[in-house]
Protein backbone atom coordinates (compact mmCIF):
# COMPACT_ATOMS: atom_id res chain seq x y z
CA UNK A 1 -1.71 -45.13 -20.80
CA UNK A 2 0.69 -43.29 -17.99
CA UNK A 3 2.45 -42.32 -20.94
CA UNK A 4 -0.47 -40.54 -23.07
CA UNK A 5 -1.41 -39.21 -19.83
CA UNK A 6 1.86 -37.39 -19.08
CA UNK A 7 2.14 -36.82 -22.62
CA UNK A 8 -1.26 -34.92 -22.56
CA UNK A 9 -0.35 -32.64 -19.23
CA UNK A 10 2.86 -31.38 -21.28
CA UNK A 11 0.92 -30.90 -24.08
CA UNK A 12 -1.38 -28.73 -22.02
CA UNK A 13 1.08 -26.95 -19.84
CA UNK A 14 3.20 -26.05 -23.04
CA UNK A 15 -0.31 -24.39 -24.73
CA UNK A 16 -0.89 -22.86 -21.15
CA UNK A 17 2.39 -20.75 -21.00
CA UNK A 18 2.13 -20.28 -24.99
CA UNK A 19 -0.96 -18.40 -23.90
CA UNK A 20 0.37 -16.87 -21.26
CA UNK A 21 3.39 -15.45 -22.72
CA UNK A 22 1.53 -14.08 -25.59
CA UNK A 23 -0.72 -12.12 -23.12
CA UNK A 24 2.33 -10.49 -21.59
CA UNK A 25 3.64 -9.71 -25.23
CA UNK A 26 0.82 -8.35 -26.29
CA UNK A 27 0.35 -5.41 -24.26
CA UNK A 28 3.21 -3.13 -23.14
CA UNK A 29 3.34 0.57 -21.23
CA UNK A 30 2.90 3.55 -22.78
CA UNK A 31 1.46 7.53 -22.59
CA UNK A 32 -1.26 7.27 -20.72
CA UNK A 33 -4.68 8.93 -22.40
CA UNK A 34 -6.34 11.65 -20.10
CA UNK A 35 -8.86 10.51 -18.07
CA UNK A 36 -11.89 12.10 -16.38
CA UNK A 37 -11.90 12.38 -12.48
CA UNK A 38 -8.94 10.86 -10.70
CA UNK A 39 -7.37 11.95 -7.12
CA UNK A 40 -7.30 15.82 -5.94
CA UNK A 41 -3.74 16.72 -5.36
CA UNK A 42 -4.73 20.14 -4.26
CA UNK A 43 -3.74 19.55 -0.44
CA UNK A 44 -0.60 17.28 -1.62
CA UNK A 45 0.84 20.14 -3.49
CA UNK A 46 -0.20 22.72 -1.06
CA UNK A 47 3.36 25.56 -0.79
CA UNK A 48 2.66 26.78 2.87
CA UNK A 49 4.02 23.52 4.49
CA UNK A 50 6.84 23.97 7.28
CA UNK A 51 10.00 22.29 6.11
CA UNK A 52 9.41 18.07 6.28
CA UNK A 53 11.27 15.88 8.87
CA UNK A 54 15.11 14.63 8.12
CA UNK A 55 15.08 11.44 6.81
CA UNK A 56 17.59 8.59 8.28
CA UNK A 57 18.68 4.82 7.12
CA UNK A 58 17.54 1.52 8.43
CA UNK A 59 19.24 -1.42 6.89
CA UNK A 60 17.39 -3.71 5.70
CA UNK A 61 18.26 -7.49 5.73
CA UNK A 62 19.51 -7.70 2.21
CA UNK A 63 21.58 -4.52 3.10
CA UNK A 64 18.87 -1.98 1.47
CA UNK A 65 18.72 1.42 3.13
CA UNK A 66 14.93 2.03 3.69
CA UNK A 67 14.84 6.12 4.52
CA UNK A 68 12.66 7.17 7.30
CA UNK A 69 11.02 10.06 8.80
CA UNK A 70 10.89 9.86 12.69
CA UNK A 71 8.76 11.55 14.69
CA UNK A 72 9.39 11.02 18.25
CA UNK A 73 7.23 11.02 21.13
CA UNK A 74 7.88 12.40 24.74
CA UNK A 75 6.36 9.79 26.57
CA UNK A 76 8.17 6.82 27.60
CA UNK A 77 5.73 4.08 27.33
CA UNK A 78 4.47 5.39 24.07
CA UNK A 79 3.48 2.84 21.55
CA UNK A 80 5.79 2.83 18.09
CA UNK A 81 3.39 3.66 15.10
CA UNK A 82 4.46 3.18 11.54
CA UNK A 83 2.63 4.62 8.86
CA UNK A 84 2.81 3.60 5.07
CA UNK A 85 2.45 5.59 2.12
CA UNK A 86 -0.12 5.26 -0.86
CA UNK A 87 0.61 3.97 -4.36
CA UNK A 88 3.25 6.66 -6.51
CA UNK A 89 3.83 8.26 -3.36
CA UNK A 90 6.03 8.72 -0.56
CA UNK A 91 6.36 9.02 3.37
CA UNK A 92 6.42 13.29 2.66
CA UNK A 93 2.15 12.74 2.77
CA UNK A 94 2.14 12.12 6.23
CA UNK A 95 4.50 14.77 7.54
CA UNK A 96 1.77 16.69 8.82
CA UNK A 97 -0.35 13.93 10.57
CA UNK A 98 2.96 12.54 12.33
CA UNK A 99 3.92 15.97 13.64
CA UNK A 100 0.51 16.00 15.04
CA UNK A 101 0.48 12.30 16.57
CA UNK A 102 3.92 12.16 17.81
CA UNK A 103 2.66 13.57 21.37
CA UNK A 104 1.41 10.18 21.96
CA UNK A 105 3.71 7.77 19.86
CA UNK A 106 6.63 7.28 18.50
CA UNK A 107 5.80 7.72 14.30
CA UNK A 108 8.00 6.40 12.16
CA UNK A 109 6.98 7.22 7.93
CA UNK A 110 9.15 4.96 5.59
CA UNK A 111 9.24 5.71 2.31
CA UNK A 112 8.94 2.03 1.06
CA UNK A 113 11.10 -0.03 -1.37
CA UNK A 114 10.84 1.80 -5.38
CA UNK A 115 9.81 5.09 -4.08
CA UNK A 116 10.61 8.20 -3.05
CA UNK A 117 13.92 9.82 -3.58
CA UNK A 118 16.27 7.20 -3.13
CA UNK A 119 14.29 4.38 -4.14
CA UNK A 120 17.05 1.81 -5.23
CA UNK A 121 14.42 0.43 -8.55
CA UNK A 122 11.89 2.90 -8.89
CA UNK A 123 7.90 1.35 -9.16
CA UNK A 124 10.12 -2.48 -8.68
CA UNK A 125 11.01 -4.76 -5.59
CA UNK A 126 13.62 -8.18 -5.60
CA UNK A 127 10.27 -10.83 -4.76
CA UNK A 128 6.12 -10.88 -3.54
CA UNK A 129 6.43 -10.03 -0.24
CA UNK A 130 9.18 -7.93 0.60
CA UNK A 131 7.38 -4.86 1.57
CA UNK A 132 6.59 -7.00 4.50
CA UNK A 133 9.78 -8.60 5.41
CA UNK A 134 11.07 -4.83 5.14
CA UNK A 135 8.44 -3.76 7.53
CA UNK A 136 10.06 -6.49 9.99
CA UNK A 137 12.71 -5.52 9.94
CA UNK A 138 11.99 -2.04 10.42
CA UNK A 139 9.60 -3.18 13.72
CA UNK A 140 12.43 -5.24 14.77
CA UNK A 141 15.54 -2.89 14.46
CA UNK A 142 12.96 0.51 16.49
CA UNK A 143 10.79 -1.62 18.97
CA UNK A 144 11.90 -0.59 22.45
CA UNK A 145 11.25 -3.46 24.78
CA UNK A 146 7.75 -3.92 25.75
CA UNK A 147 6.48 -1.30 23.21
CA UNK A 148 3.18 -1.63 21.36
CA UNK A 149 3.35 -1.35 17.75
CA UNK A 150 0.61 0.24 15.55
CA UNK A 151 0.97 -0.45 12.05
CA UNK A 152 -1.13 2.25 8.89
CA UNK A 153 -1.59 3.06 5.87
CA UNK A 154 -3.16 5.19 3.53
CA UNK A 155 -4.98 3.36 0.44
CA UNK A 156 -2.54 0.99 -0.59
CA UNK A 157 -0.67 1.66 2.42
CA UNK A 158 -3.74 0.63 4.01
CA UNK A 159 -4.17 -2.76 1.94
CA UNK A 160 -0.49 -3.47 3.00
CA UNK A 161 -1.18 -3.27 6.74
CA UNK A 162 -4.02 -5.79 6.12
CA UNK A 163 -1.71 -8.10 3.84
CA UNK A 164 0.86 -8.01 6.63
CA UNK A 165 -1.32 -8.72 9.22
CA UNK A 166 -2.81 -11.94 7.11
CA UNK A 167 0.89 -12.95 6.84
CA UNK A 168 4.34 -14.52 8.67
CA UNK A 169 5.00 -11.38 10.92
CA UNK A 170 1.14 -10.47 11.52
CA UNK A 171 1.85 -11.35 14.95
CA UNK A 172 3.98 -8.31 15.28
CA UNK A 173 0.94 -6.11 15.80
CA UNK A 174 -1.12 -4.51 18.25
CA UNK A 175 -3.09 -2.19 16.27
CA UNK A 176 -3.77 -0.63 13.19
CA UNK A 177 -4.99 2.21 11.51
CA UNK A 178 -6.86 2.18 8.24
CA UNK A 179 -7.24 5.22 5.79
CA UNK A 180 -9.36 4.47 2.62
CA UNK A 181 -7.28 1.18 2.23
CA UNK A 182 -6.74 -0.38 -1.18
CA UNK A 183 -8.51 -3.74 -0.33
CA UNK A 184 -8.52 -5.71 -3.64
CA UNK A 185 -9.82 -4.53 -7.37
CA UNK A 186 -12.96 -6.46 -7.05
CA UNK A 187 -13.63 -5.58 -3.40
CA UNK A 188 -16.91 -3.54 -3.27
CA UNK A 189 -15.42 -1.29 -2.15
CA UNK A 190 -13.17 -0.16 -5.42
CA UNK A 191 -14.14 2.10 -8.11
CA UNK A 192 -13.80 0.84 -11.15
CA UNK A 193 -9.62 1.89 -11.80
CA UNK A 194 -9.50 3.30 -8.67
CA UNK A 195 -11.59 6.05 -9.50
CA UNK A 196 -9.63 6.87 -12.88
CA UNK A 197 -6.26 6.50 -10.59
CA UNK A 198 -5.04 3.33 -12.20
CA UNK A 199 -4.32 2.41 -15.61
CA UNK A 200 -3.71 -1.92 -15.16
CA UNK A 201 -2.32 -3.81 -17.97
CA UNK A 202 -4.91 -6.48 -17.96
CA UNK A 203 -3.78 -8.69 -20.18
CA UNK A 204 -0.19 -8.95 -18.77
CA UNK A 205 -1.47 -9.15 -15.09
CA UNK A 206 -3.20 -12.24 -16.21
CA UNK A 207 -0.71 -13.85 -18.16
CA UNK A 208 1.68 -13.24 -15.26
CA UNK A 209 -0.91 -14.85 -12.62
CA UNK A 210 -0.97 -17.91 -14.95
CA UNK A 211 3.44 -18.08 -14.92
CA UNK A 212 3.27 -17.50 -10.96
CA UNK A 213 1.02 -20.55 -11.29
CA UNK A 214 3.37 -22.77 -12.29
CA UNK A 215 6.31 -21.10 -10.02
CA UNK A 216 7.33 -19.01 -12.84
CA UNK A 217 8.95 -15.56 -11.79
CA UNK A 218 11.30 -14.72 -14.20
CA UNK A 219 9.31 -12.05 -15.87
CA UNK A 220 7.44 -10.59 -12.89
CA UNK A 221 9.79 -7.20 -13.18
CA UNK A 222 7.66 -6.00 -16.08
CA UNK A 223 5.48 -3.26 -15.68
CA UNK A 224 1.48 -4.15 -15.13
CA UNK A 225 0.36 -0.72 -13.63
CA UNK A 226 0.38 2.80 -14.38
CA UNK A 227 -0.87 5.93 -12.47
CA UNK A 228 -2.47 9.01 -13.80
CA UNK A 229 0.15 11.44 -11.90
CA UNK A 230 -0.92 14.60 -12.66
CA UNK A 231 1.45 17.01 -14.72
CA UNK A 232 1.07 19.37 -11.54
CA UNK A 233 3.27 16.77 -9.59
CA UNK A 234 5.44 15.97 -12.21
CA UNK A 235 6.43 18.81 -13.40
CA UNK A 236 6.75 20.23 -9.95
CA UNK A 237 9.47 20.53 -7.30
CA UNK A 238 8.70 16.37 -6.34
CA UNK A 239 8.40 15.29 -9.44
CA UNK A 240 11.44 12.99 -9.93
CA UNK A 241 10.09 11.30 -6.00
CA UNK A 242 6.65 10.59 -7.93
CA UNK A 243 6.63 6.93 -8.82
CA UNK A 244 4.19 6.39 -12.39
CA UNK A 245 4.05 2.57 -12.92
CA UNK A 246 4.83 -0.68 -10.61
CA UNK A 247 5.86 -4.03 -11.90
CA UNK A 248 3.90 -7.25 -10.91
CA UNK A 249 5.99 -8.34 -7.82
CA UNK A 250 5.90 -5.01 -6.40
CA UNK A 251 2.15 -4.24 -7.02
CA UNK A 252 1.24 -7.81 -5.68
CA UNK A 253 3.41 -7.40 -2.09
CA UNK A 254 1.44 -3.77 -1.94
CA UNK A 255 -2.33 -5.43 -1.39
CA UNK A 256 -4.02 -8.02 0.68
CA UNK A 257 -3.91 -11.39 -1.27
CA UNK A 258 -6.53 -12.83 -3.34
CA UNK A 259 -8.65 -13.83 -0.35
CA UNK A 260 -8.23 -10.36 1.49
CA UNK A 261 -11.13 -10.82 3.66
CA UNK A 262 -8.58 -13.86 5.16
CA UNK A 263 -6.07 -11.40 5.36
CA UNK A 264 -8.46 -8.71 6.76
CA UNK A 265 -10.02 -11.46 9.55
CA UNK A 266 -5.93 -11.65 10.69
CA UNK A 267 -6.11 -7.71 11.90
CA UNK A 268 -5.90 -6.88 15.43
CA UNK A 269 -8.03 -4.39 16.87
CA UNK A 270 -8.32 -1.20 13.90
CA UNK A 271 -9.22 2.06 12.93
CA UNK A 272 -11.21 2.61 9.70
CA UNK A 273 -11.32 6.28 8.76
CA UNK A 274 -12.81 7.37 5.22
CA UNK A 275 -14.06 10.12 3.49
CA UNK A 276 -17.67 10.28 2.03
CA UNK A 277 -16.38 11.86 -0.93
CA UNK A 278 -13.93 9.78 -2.03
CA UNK A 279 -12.88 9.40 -5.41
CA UNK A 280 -11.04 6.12 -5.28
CA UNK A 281 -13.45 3.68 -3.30
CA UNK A 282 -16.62 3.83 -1.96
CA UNK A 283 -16.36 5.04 1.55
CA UNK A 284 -19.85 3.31 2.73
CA UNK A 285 -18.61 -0.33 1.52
CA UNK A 286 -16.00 -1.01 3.95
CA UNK A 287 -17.65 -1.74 7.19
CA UNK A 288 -20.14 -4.41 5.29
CA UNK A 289 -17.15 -5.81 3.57
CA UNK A 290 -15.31 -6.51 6.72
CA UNK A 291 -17.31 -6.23 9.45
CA UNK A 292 -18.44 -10.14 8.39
CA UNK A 293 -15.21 -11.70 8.81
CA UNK A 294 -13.65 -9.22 11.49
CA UNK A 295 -15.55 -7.53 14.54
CA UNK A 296 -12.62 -5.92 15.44
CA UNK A 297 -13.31 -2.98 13.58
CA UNK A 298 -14.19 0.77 14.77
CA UNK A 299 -15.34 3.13 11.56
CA UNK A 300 -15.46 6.55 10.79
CA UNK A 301 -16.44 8.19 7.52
CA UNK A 302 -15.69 11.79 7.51
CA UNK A 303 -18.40 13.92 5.36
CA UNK A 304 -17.40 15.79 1.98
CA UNK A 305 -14.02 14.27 2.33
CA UNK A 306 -11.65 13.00 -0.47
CA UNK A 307 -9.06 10.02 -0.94
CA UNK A 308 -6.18 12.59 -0.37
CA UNK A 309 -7.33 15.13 1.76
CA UNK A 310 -8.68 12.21 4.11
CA UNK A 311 -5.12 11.95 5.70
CA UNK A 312 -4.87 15.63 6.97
CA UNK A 313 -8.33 15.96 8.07
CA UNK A 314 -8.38 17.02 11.71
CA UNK A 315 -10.97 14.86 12.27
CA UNK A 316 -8.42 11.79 11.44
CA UNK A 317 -6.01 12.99 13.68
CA UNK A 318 -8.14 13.28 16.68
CA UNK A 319 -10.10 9.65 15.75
CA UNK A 320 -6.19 8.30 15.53
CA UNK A 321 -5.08 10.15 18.88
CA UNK A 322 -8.51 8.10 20.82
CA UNK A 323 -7.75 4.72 19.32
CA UNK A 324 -4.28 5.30 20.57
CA UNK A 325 -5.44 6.18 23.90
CA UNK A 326 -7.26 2.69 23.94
CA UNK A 327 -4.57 0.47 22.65
C-alpha cells in the first residue's frame, strides 16, 4: 500500500509540472497590441525641468552598485526618507518632490535593481526578495544614529514599502508614505491591467506559481510582464532608462505577497495620497481595503488627479511635509 501510495504522489507531481511547464511554453513575449487608455506621461516627459540630482553608489551586499539620488536636508535631527520608483521607471520621477521635501529630511531616490541607467539585468533580479534586502542595506549603510526612517513609493513603489514592511526588516521603519500603491491584481483597488498599463503573461505566471510550489526556481528569469511604454518615452531622450517587461522573481519581490492585507496590517503609521482620477486603480478603494486590517492609516485623495501626475501635485508635497512633521 505505502508503495502505491508514493507511487501515486509521483505520478501526480510528474503530471503537475508536465502542466506546468507546458503553461510556461506556451506563451512567450512579444509586440505588444495598442491599447486604449493607459498612464499620462505628459508631466513625466515635461522639457522645462532643472537639471536632476547626481547620482552616487551604495554597495550592496552581493557587491551590486545601487545608484542614488540624495537630497539632503539642513536639519540635524531630520528623519532619512527613501522613496521608490514605479514599475518601468526610475528614481528621475521623484526629482522634483525630493527637492521640495529635503528641507525637512534627508531623501534618498534609488533607482532599484533592473532599472534605470545602469541597471546590471534590465526588468530581472538574482531571487524573490531582493528589492528588500537591497533596501536594508541601503537603510543600514545612510541611517545616522538615532534617525527615523520613512520608507515610499509610488504604485509599485508603493506595494514594495507595504511588502517590506510585512517582511524580515519591517522593523526598520518608522513611517511610510503611500502614492497610489500597487497592492495586488485582485485588490479592489486595481483596474483590470492596471488600467491598460500591464500586459501579464497569464499563463506563464501560473505555471511558474505552480514550480515555486514545489521549490522550483530555475526558470523564474523568464519574462511574465510587459508595459505599454509609450513610443513618446521610448523614442525619447530616456528611452534606453525605460524598463518594458519584468521577469517573475523580479515582479514578485516588487508587490505585497499573496495575503497583502498581512503585509499591509505590518505598516507603521502611513500616508495614503491618491488621485481621483486615476487611471491605474481606483482611488476610493484603498481606505476600505485597508482601513480593516490597519488603523494606522491617514488618506488623502486629491481631485481630478492622475496615477502620474499624483507624485508632483503640490498638494502631495505639503500632505508629505505634515506627516513628516508628526513622525
Amino acid at each position: 500500500m505505502f508503495f502505491k501510495i508514493l507511487s501515486f504522489a509521483a505520478i501526480s507531481l510528474c503530471i503537475t509540472l508536465v502542466i506546468a511547464v507546458g503553461l510556461i511554453l506556451s506563451q512567450r513575449p512579444g509586440p505588444l497590441k495598442p491599447v486604449e487608455g493607459g498612464l499620462n506621461f505628459d508631466q513625466t516627459l515635461a522639457t522645462d525641468r532643472v537639471a536632476p540630482a547626481a547620482q552616487e553608489a551604495v554597495k550592496m551586499r552581493d557587491g551590486f552598485d545601487l545608484h542614488v539620488r540624495r537630497y539632503d536636508a539642513d536639519q540635524p535631527d531630520a528623519p532619512l526618507l527613501v522613496l521608490l520608483h514605479g514599475s518601468g521607471w526610475h528614481g528621475l520621477q521623484f526629482d522634483s518632490l525630493a527637492r521640495q521635501l529635503s528641507a525637512q529630511a534627508d531623501v534618498l531616490v534609488p533607482d532599484l535593481r533592473g532599472h534605470g541607467a545602469k541597471p546590471g539585468r534590465r526588468g530581472d533580479v538574482d531571487y524573490i526578495g531582493q528589492f528588500e534586502d537591497d533596501l536594508a542595506d541601503l537603510i543600514t549603510a545612510e541611517r545616522k544614529a538615532g534617525q527615523k526612517v520613512i520608507l515610499g513609493g509610488h504604485s509599485s513603489g508603493g506595494g514594495l514599502v507595504v511588502r517590506f514592511a510585512g517582511g524580515a526588516h519591517g522593523a526598520l521603519l518608522d513611517g511610510a508614505v503611500l502614492l497610489a500603491p500597487f497592492l495586488k491584481h485582485n485588490a479592489p483597488t486595481t483596474r483590470p491591467n492596471s488600467g491598460g498599463w500591464a500586459e501579464p503573461l497569464l499563463r506563464r505566471i501560473i505555471g511558474l506559481s505552480m514550480l515555486n510550489t514545489f521549490g522550483i526556481t530555475a526558470l523564474n528569469h523568464l519574462t511574465i510582464i510587459q508595459f505599454h511604454m509609450p513610443a513618446a518615452v521610448l523614442n525619447g531622450p530616456l528611452g534606453d532608462t525605460a524598463t518594458t517587461a519584468y521577469s517573475y522573481r523580479l515582479n514578485t519581490s516588487f508587490a505585497p505577497r499573496s495575503d497583502y492585507l498581512k503585509d499591509a496590517a505590518a505598516l507603521p503609521p502611513f500616508l495614503l495620497i491618491a488621485g481621483s482620477a486615476d487611471e491605474a486603480f481606483f482611488a476610493d478603494q484603498y481606505e476600505p481595503t485597508l482601513a480593516g486590517s490597519t488603523q494606522k492609516g491617514s488618506y488623502e485623495i486629491v481631485p481630478d488627479l492622475g496615477h502620474l501626475d499624483i507624485v508632483d501635485a503640490p498638494q502631495t508635497a505639503k500632505a508629505i511635509k505634515e506627516f513628516l512633521n508628526d513622525i
